[in-house]
C-alpha atoms as a PDB file:
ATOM      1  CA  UNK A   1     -24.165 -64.483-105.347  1.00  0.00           C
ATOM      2  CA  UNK A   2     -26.429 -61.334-105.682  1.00  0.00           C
ATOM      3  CA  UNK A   3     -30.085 -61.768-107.357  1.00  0.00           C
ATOM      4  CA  UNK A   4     -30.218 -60.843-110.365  1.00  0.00           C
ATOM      5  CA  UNK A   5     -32.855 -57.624-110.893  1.00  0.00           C
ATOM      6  CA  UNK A   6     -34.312 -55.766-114.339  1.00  0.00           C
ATOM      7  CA  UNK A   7     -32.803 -52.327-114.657  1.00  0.00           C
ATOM      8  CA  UNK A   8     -35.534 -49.467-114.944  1.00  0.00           C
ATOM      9  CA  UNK A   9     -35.716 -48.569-119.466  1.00  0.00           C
ATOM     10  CA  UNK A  10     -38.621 -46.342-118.879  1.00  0.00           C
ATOM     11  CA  UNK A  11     -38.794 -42.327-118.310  1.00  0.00           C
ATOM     12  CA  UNK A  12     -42.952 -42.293-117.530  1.00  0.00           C
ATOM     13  CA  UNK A  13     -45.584 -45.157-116.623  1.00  0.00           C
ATOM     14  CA  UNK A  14     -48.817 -43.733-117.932  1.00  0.00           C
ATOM     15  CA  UNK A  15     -52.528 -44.689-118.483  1.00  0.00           C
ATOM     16  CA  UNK A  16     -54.200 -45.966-121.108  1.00  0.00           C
ATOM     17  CA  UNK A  17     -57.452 -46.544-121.838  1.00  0.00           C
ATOM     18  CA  UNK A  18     -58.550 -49.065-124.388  1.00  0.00           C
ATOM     19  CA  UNK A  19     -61.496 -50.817-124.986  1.00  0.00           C
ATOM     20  CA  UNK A  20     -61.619 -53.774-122.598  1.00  0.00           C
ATOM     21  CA  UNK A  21     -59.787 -51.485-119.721  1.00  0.00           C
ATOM     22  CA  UNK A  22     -56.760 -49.708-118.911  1.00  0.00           C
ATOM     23  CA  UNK A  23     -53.684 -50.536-119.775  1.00  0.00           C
ATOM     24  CA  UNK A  24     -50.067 -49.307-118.336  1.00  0.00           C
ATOM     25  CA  UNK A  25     -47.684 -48.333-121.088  1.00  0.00           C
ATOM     26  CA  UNK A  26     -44.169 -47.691-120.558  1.00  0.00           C
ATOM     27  CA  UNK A  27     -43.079 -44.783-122.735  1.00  0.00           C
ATOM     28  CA  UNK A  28     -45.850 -46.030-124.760  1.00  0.00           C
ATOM     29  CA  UNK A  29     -44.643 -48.967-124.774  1.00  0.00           C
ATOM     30  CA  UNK A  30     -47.833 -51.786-123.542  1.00  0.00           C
ATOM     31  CA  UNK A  31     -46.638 -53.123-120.002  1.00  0.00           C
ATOM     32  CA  UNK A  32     -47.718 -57.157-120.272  1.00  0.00           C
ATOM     33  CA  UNK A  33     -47.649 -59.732-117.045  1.00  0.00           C
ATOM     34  CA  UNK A  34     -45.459 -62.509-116.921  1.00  0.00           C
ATOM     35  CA  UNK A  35     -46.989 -64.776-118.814  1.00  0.00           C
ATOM     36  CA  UNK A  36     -47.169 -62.184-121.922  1.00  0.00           C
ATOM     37  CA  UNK A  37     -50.473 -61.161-121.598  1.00  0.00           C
ATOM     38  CA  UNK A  38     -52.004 -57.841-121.584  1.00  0.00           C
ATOM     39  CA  UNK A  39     -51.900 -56.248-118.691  1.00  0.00           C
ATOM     40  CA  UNK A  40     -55.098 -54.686-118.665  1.00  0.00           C
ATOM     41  CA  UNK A  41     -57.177 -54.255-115.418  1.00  0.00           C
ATOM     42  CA  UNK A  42     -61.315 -52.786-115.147  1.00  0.00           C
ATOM     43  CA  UNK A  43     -61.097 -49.209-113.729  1.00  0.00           C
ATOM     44  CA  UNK A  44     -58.707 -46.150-114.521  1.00  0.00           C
ATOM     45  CA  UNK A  45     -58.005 -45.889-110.383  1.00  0.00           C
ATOM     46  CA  UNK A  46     -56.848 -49.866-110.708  1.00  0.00           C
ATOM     47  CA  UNK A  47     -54.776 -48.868-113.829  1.00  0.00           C
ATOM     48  CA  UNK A  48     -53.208 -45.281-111.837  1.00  0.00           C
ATOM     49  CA  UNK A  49     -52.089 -47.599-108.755  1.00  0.00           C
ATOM     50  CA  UNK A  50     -50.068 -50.035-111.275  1.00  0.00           C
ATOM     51  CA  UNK A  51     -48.699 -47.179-113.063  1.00  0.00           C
ATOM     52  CA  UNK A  52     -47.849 -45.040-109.638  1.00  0.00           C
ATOM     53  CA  UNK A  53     -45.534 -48.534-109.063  1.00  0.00           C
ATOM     54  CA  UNK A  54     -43.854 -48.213-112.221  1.00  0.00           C
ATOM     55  CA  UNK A  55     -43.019 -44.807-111.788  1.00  0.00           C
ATOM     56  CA  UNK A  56     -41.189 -45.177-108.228  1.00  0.00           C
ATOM     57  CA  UNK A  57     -38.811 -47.609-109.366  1.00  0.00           C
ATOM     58  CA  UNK A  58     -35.460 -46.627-109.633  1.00  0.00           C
ATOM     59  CA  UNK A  59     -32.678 -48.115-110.752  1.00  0.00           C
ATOM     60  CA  UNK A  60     -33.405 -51.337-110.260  1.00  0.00           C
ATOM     61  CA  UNK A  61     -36.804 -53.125-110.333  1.00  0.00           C
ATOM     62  CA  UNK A  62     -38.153 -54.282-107.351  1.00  0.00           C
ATOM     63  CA  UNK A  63     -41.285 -56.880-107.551  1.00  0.00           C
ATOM     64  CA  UNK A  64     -41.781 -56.550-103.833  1.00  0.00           C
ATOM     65  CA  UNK A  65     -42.675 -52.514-103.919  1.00  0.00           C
ATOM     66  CA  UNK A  66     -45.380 -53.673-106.724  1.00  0.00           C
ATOM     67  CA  UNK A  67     -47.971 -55.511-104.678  1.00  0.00           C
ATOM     68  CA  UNK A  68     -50.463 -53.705-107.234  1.00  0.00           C
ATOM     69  CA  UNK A  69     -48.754 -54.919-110.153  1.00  0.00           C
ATOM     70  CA  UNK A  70     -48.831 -58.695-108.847  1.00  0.00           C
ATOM     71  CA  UNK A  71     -52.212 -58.843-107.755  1.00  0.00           C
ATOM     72  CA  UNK A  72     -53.077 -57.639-112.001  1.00  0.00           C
ATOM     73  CA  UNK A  73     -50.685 -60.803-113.253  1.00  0.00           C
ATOM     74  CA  UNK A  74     -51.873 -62.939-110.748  1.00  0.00           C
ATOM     75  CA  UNK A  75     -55.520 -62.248-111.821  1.00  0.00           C
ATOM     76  CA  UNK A  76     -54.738 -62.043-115.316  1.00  0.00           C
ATOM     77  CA  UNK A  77     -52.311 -65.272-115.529  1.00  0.00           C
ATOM     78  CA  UNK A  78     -53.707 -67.449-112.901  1.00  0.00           C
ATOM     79  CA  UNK A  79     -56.983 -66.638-111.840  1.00  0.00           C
ATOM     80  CA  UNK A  80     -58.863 -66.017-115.215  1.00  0.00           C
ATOM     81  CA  UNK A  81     -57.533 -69.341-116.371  1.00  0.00           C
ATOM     82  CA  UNK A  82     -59.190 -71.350-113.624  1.00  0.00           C
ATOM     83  CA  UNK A  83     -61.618 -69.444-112.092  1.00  0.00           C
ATOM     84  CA  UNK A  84     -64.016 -72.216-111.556  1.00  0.00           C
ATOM     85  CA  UNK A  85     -61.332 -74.364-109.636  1.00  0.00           C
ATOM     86  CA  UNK A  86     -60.258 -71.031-107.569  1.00  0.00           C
ATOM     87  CA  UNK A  87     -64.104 -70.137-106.436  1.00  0.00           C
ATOM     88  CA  UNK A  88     -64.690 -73.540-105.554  1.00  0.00           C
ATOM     89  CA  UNK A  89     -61.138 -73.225-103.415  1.00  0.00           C
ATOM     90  CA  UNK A  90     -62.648 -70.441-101.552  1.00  0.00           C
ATOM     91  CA  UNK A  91     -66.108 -70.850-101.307  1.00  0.00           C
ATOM     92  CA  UNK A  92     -65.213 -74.240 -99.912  1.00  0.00           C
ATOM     93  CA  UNK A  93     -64.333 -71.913 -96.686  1.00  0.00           C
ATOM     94  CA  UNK A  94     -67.595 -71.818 -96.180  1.00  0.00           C
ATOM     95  CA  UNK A  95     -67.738 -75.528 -94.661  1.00  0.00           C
ATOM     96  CA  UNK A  96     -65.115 -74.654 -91.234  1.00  0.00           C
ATOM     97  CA  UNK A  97     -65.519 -70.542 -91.315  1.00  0.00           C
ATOM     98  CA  UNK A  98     -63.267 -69.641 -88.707  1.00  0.00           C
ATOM     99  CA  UNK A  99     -66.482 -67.575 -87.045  1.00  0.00           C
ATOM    100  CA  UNK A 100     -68.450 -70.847 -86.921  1.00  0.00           C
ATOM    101  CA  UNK A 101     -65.819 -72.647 -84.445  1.00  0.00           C
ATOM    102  CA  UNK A 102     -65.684 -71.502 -80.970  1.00  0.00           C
ATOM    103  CA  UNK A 103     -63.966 -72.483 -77.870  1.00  0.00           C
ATOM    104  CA  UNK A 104     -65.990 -74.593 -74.848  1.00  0.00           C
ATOM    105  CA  UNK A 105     -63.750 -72.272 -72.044  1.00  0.00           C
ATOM    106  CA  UNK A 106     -63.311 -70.439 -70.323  1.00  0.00           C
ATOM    107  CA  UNK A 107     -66.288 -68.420 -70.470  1.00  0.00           C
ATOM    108  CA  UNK A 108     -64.917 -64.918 -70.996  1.00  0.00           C
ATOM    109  CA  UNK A 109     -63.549 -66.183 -74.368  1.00  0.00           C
ATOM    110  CA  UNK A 110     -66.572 -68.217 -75.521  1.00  0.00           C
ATOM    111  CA  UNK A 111     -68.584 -64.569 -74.266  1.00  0.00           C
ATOM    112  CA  UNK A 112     -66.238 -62.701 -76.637  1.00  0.00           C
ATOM    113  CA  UNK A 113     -66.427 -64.499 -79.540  1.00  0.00           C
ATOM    114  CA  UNK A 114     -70.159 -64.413 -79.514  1.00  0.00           C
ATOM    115  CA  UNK A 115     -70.351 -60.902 -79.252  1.00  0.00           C
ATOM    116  CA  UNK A 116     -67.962 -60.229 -82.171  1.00  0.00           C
ATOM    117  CA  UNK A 117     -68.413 -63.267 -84.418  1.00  0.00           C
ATOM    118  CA  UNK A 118     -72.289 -63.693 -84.195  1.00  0.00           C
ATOM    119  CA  UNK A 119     -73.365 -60.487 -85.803  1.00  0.00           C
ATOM    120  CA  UNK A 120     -71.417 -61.453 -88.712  1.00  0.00           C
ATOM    121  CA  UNK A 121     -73.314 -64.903 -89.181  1.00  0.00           C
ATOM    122  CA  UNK A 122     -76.344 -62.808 -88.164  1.00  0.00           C
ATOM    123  CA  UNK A 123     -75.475 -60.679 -91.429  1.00  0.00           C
ATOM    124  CA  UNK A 124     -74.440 -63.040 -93.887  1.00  0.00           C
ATOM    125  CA  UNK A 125     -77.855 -64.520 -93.832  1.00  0.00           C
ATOM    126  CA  UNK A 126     -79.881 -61.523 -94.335  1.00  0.00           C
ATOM    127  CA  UNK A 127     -77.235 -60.558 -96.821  1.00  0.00           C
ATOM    128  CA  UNK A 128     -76.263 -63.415 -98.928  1.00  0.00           C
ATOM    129  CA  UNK A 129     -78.778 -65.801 -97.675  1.00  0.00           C
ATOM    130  CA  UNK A 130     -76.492 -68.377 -96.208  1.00  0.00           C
ATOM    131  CA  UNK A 131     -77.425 -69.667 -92.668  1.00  0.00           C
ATOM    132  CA  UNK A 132     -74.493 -70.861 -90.746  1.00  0.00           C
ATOM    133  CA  UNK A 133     -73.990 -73.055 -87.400  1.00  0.00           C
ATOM    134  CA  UNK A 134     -71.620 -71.803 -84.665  1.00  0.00           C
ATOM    135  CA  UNK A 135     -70.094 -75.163 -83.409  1.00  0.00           C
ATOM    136  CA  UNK A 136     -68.187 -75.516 -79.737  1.00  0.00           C
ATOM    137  CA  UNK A 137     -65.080 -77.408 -79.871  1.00  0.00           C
ATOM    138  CA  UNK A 138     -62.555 -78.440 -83.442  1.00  0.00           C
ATOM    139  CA  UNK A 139     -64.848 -81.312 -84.318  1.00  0.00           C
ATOM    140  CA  UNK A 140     -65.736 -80.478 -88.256  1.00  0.00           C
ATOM    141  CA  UNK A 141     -69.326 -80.608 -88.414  1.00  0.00           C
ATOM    142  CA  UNK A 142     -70.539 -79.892 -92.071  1.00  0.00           C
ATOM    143  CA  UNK A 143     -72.797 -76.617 -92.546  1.00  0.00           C
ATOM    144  CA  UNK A 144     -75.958 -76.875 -94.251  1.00  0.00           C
ATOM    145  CA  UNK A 145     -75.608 -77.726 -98.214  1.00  0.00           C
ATOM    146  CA  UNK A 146     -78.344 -74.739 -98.984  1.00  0.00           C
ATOM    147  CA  UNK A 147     -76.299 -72.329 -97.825  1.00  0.00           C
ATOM    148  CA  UNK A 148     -73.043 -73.720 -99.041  1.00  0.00           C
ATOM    149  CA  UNK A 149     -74.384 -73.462-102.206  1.00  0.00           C
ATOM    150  CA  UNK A 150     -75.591 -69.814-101.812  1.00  0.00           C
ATOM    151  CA  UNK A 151     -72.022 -68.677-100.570  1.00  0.00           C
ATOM    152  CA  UNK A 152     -70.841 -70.294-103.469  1.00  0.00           C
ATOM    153  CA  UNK A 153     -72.726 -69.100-106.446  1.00  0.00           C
ATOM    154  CA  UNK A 154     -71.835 -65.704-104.693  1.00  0.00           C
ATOM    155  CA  UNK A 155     -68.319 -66.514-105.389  1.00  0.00           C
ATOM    156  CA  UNK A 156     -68.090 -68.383-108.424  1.00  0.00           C
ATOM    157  CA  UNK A 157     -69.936 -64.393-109.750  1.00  0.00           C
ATOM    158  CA  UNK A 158     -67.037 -62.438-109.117  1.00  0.00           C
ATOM    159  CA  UNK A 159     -64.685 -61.738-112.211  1.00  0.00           C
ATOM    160  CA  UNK A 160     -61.258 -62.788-112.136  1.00  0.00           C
ATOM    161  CA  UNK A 161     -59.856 -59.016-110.791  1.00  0.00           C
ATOM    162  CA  UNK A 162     -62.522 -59.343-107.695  1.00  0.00           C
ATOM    163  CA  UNK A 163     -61.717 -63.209-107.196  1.00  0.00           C
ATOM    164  CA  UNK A 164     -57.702 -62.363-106.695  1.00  0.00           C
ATOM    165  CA  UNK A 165     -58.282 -59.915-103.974  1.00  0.00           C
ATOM    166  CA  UNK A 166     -61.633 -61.769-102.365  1.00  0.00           C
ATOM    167  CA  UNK A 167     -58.476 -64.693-102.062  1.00  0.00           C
ATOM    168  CA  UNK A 168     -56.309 -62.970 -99.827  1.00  0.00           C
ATOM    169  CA  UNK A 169     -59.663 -61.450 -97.664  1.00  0.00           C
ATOM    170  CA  UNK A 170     -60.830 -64.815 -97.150  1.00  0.00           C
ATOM    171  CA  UNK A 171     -57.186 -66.893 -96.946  1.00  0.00           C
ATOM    172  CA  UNK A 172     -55.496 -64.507 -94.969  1.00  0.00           C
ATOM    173  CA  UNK A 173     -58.714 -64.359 -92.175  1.00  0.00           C
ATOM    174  CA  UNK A 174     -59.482 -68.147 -92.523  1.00  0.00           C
ATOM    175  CA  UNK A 175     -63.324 -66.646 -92.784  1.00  0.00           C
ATOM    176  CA  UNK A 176     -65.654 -66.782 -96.280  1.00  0.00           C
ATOM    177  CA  UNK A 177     -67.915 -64.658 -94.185  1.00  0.00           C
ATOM    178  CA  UNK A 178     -65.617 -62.123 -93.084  1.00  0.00           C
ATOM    179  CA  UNK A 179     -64.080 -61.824 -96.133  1.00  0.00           C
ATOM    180  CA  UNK A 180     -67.367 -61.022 -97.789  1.00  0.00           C
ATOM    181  CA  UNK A 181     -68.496 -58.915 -94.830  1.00  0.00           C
ATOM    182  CA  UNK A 182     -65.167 -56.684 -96.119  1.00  0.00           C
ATOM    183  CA  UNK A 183     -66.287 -56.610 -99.649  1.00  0.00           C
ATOM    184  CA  UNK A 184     -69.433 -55.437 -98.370  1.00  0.00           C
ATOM    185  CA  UNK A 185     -68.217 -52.385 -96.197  1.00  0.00           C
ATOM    186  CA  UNK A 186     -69.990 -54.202 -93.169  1.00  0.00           C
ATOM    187  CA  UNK A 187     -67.141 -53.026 -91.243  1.00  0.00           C
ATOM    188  CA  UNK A 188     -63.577 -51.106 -91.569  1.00  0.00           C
ATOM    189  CA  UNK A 189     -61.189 -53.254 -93.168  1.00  0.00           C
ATOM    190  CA  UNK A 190     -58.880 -53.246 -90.030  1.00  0.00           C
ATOM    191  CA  UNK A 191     -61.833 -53.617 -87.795  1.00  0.00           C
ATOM    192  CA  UNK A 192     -62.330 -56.828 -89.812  1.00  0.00           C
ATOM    193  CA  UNK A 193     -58.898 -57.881 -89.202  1.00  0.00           C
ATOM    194  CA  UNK A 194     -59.091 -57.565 -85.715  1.00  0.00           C
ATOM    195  CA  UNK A 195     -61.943 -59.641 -85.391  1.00  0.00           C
ATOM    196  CA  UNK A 196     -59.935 -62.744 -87.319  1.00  0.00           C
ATOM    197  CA  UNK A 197     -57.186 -62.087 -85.005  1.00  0.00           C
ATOM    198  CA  UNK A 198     -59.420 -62.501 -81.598  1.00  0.00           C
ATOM    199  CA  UNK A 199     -58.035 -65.829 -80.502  1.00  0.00           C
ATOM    200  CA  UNK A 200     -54.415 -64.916 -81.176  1.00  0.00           C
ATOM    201  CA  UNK A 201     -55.595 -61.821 -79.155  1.00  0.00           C
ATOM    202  CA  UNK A 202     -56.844 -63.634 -76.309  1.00  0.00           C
ATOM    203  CA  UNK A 203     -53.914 -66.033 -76.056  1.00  0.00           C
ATOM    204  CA  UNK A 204     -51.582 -62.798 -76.060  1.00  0.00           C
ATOM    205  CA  UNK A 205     -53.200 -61.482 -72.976  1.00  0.00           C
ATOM    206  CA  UNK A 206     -53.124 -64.605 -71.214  1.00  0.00           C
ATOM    207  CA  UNK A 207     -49.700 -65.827 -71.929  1.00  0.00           C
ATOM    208  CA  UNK A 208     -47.849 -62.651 -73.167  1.00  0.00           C
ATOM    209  CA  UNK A 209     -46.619 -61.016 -76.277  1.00  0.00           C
ATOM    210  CA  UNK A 210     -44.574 -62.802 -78.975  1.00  0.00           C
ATOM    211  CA  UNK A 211     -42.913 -59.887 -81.088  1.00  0.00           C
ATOM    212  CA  UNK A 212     -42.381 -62.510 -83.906  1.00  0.00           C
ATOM    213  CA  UNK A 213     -45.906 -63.535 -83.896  1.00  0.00           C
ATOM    214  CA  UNK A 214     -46.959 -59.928 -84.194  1.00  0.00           C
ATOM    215  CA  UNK A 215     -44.570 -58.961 -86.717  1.00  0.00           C
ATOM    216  CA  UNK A 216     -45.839 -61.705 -89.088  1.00  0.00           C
ATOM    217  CA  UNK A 217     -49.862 -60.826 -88.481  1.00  0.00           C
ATOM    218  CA  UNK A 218     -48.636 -57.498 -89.228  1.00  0.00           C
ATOM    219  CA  UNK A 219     -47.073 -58.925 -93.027  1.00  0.00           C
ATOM    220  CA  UNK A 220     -50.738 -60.381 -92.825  1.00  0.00           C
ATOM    221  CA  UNK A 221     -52.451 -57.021 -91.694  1.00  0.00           C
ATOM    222  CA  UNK A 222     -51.066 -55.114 -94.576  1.00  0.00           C
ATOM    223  CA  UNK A 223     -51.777 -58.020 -97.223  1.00  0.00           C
ATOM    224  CA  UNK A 224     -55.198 -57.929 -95.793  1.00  0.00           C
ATOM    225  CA  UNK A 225     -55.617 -53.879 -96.570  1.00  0.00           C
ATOM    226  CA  UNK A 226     -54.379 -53.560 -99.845  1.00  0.00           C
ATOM    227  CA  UNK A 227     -56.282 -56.805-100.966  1.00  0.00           C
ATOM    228  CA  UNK A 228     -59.793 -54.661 -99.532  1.00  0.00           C
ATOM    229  CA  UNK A 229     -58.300 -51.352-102.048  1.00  0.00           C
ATOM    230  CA  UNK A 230     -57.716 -54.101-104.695  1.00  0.00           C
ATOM    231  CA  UNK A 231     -61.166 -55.724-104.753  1.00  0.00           C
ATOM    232  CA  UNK A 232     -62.742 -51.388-104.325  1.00  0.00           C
ATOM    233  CA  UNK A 233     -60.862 -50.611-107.220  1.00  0.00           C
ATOM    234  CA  UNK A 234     -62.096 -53.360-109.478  1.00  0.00           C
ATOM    235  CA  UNK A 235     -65.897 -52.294-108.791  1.00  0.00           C
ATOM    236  CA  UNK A 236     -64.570 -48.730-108.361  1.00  0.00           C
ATOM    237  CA  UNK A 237     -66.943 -46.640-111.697  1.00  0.00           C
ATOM    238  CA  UNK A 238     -64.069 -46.569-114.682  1.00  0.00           C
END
């Protein structure tokens, strides 16, 4: 049995601009999220993205061409309502950062992930104040509570817009760190990614490709991007 899909109503997705945002308005008609909320997001670039979605639909609706539109609900019906529980979710990262737990051997690998992870821990202490231990081997070994607590009330600050897309930059690396590092502009966002991906890198040149493997990181890669455009156009000047 085919799944069931909305027909497009609408001639033109435009802007609007009230006074706590922009808005999206179908025909004039106010464009709400799924839980009937407004769908109203901070800058005009945020709002153009949403309506540029609307306005390539055709016949039928697709959710999956709107990865704009569902980061807005997802911020606007999830996140907002418990923001508290999702910062702690993420700062709580902070504790096993993938950056902080390297490999004993061999000694090319533990070599490379110094030179690409440490200047990132070097950085988030001069930048956010948060001093963090690289440990060898899987062993959790708990980072110091000071600087938990600084990476935190770093999070827990973002509004509900920044907080969906700093979710996918930190979930989708496995890193707090990195994913504030590409908040930050410390580094392209797909030079970020590459450093996240620097084990599965290394096993790939010892054992071989996997063309599944890659084809999924890829999904990830591309999550990864547009969350970094997300969380630029929610600080992006209205």
């Amino acid at each position: 049995m085919s799944e069931w899909k909305a027909k497009r109503f609408w001639e033109t997705a435009s802007v609007v601009s009230v006074e706590d945002g922009y808005g999206i308005a179908l025909d004039g008609r106010a464009v709400k999220t799924p839980a009937k909320q407004a769908l109203l997001v901070p800058s005009r670039g945020f709002a153009e993205a949403i309506a540029a979605e609307w306005d390539a639909q055709e016949d039928k609706i697709n959710p999956s061409k709107m990865p704009f539109t569902q980061t807005a609900n997802a911020a606007i019906d999830k996140v907002a309502v418990q923001h508290g529980e999702v910062a702690d979710m993420l700062a709580a990262y902070g504790d096993s950062d993938l950056l902080c737990y390297r490999a004993e051997q061999p000694v090319e690998l533990v070599a490379r992930q110094a030179a690409q992870w440490d200047p990132f821990l070097t950085w988030v202490e001069g930048a956010l104040g948060a001093r963090l231990q690289a440990r060898s081997g899987v062993m959790h070994i708990a980072q110091d509570p000071d600087a938990l607590a600084q990476l935190s009330h770093h999070v827990h600050a973002l509004n509900a817009f920044e907080l969906a897309a700093f979710h996918d930059l930190v979930s989708l690396t496995g890193s707090l760190v990195l994913g504030f590092a590409a908040t930050q502009n410390v580094q392209p966002a797909a030079d970020i990614w590459r450093v996240s991906r620097l084990d599965e890198v290394w096993q790939a040149e010892q054992w071989g490709r996997d063309e599944e493997a890659e084809a999924a990181a890829a999904l990830k890669q591309r999550a990864f991007e547009h969350a970094k455009v997300v969380f630029d156009l929610c600080t992006a000047d209205s």
